[in-house]
Protein backbone atom coordinates (compact mmCIF):
# COMPACT_ATOMS: atom_id res chain seq x y z
CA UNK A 1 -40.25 151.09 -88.03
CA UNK A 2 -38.70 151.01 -84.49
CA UNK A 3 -35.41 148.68 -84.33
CA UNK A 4 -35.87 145.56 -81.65
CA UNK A 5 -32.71 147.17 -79.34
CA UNK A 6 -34.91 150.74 -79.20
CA UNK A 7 -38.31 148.64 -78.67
CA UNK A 8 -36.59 146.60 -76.11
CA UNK A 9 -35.62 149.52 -73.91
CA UNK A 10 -38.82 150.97 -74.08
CA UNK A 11 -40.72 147.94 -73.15
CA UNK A 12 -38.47 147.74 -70.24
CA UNK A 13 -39.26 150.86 -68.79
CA UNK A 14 -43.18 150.33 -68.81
CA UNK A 15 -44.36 148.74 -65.65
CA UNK A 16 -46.13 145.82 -65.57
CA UNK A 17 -50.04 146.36 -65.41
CA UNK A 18 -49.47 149.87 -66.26
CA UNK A 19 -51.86 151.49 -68.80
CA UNK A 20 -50.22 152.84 -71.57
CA UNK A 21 -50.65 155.39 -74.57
CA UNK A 22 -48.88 155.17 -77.85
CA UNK A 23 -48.89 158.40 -79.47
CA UNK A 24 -47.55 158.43 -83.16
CA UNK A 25 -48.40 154.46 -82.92
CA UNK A 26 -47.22 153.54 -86.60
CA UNK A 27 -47.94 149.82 -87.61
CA UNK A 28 -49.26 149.22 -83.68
CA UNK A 29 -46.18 146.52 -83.49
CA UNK A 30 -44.99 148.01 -80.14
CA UNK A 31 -48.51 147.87 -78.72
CA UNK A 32 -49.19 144.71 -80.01
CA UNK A 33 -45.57 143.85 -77.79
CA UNK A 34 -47.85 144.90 -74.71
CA UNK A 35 -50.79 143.46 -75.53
CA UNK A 36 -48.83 140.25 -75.52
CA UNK A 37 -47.22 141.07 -71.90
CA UNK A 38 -50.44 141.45 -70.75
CA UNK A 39 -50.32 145.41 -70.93
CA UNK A 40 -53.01 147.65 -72.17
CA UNK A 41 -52.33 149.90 -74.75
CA UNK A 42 -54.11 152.22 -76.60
CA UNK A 43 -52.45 154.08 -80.00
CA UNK A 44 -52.84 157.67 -81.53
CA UNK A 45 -52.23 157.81 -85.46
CA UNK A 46 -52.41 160.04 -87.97
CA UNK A 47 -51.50 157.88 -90.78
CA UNK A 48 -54.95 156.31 -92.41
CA UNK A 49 -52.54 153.14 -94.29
CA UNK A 50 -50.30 152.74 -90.24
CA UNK A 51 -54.19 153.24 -88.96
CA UNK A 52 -55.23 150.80 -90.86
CA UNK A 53 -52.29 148.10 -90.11
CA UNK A 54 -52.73 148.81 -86.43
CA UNK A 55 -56.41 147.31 -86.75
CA UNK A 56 -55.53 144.39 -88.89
CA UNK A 57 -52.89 143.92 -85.43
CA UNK A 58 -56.32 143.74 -83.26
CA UNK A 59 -54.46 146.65 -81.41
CA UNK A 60 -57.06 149.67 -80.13
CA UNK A 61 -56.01 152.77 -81.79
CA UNK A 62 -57.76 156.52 -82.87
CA UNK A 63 -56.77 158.68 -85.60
CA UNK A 64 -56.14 161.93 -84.28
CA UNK A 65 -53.34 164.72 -85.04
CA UNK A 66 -51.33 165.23 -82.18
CA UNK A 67 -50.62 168.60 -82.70
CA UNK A 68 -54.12 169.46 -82.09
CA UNK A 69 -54.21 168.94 -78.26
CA UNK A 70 -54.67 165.46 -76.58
CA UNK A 71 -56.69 166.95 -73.69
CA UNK A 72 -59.42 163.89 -74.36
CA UNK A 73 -57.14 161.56 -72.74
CA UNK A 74 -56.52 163.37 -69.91
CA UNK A 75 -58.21 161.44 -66.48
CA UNK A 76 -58.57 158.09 -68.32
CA UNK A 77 -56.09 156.22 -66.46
CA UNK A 78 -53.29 156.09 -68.37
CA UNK A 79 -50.35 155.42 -66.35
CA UNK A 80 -47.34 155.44 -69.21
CA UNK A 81 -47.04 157.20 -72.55
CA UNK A 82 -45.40 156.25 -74.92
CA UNK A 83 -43.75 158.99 -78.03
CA UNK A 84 -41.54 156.84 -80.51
CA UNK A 85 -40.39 158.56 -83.79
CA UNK A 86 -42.81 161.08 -83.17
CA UNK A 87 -41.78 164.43 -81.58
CA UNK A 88 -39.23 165.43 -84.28
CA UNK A 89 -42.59 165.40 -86.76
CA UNK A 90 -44.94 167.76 -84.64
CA UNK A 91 -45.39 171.47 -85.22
CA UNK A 92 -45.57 172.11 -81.69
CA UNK A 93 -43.42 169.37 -79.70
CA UNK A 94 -42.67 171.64 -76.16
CA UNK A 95 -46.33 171.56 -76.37
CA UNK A 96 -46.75 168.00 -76.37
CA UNK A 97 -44.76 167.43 -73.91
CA UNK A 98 -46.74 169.67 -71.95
CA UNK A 99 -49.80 167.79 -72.90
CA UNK A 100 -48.20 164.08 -72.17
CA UNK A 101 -47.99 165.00 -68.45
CA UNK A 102 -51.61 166.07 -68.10
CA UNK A 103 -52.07 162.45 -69.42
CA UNK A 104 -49.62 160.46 -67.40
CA UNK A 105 -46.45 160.99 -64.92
CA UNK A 106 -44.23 159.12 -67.00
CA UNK A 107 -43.48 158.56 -70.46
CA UNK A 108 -40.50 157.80 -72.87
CA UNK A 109 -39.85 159.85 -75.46
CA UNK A 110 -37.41 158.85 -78.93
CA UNK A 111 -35.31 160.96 -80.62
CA UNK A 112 -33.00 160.80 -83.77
CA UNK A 113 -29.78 163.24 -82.99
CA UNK A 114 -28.88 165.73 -85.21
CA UNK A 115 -25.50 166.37 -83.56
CA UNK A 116 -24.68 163.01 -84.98
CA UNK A 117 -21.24 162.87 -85.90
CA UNK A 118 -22.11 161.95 -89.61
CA UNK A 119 -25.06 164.03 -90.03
CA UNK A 120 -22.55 167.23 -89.02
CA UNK A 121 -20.31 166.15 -91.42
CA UNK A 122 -22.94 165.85 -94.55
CA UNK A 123 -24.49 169.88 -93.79
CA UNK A 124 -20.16 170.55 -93.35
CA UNK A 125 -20.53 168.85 -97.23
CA UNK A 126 -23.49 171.49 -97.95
CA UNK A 127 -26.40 168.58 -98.18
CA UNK A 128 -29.10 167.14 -95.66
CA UNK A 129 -28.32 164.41 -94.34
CA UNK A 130 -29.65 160.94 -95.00
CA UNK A 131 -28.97 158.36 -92.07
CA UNK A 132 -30.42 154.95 -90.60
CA UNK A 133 -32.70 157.53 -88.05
CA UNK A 134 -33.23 159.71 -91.00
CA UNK A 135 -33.99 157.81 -93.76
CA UNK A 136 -36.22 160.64 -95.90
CA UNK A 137 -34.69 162.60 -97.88
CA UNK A 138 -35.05 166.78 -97.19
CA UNK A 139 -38.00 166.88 -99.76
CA UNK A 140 -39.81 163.64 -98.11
CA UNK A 141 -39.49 163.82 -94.50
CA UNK A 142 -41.98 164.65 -92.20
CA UNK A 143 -39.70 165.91 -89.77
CA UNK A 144 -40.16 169.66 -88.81
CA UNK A 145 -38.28 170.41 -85.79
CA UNK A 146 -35.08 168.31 -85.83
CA UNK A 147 -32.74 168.76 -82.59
CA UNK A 148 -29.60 167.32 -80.73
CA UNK A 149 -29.03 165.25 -77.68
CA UNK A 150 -28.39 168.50 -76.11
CA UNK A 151 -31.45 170.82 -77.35
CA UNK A 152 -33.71 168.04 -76.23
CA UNK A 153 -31.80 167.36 -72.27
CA UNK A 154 -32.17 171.56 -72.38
CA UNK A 155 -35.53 171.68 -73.16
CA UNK A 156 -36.20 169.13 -70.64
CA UNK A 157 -34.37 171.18 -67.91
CA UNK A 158 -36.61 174.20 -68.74
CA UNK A 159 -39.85 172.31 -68.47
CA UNK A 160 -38.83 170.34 -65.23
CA UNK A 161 -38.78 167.72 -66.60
CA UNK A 162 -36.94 164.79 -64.81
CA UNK A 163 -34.98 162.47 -67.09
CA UNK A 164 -35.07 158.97 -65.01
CA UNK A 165 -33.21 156.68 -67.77
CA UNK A 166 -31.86 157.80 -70.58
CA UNK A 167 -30.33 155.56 -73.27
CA UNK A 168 -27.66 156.31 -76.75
CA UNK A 169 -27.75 154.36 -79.63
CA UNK A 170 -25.19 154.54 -82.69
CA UNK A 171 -26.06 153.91 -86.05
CA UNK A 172 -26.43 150.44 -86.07
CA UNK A 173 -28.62 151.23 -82.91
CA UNK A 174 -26.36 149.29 -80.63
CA UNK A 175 -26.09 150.76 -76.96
CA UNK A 176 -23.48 153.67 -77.59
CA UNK A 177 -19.92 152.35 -76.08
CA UNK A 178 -19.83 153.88 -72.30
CA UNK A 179 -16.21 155.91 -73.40
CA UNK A 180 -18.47 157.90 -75.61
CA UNK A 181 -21.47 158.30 -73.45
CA UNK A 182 -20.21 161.82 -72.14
CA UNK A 183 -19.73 162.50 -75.84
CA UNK A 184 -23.05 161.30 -76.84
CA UNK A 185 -24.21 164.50 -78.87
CA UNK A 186 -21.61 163.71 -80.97
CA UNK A 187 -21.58 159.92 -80.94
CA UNK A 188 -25.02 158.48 -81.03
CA UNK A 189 -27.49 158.60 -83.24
CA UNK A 190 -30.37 157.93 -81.55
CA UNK A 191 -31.98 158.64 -78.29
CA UNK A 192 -34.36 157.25 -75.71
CA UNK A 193 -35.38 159.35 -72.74
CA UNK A 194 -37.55 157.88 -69.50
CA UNK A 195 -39.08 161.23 -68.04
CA UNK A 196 -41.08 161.89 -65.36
CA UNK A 197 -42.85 165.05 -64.41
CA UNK A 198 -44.30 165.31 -60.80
């Protein structure tokens, strides 16, 4: 589930009357958000019990495993995508990012950190962490392909991929105190990137 402060920024970013593609959609709560700013939204879900909440929402939504390609979407007008809590869980996530900009020019893209201060400190203790962003334990999580502040900004760089807005959380997902912002690998806990790939 998405905290309000995280949904907020995102919701911000997406102009209004753009067109707009949800991919690990959940619940459909953030496009059911849109729907009632007048945006359309469409959602991609994997989850058959998240599909199924997403209908009861009225929200339009297809189930579909990201990691197998998206190319359907590709030249159907979407003008914004969307990749909450998602990217960490994919086999293949460079490659989805690839993939988002054959759909659309922009997109925002969420991100728990695991350079979190805390999260450091629990592998220092010889255990996985367990944190507000990373709630599953190691033998629960659908997480694959955990990174840091830094891997993702890197991986960005070497796809050309232009970070527009980009936004730090702490734990209690409250906009990361602007002393620490240069320090943000270290002192958020969450991420949310605007990109844009020309």
């Amino acid at each position: 589930i998405m905290h309000k402060n995280i949904e907020r920024e995102i919701l911000n970013l997406i102009p209004s009357g753009a067109k707009v593609l949800d991919l690990g959609s959940g619940d459909g709560a953030l496009l059911a958000k849109l729907a009632e700013k007048n945006i359309e939204g469409h959602g991609v879900e994997i989850d058959s019990k998240r599909l199924i909440a997403s209908l009861s929402k009225g929200v339009s939504v297809t189930q579909k495993d990201i990691d197998r390609g998206l190319s359907e979407f590709n030249n159907l007008g979407f003008d914004f995508v969307v990749m909450a809590n998602s990217i960490q869980c994919l086999r293949r996530p460079h490659e989805a990012l690839n993939n988002i900009f054959e759909i659309a020019n922009e997109c925002a893209v969420t991100i728990p950190n695991f350079g979190f201060w805390k999260i450091r400190l629990k592998l220092l203790k010889g255990v996985m962490p367990v944190s507000k962003s990373l709630p599953a334990k190691w033998y629960e999580t659908k997480n694959i392909h955990l990174c840091t502040i830094k891997d993702f900004e890197e991986l960005c760089f070497e796809k050309k991929i232009t970070i527009k807005k980009k936004f730090y959380f702490n734990e209690n997902y409250m906009p990361l105190n602007s002393v620490l912002i240069s320090r943000a690998n270290l002192f958020a806990a969450e991420a949310v990137y605007h990109l844009e790939k020309q």
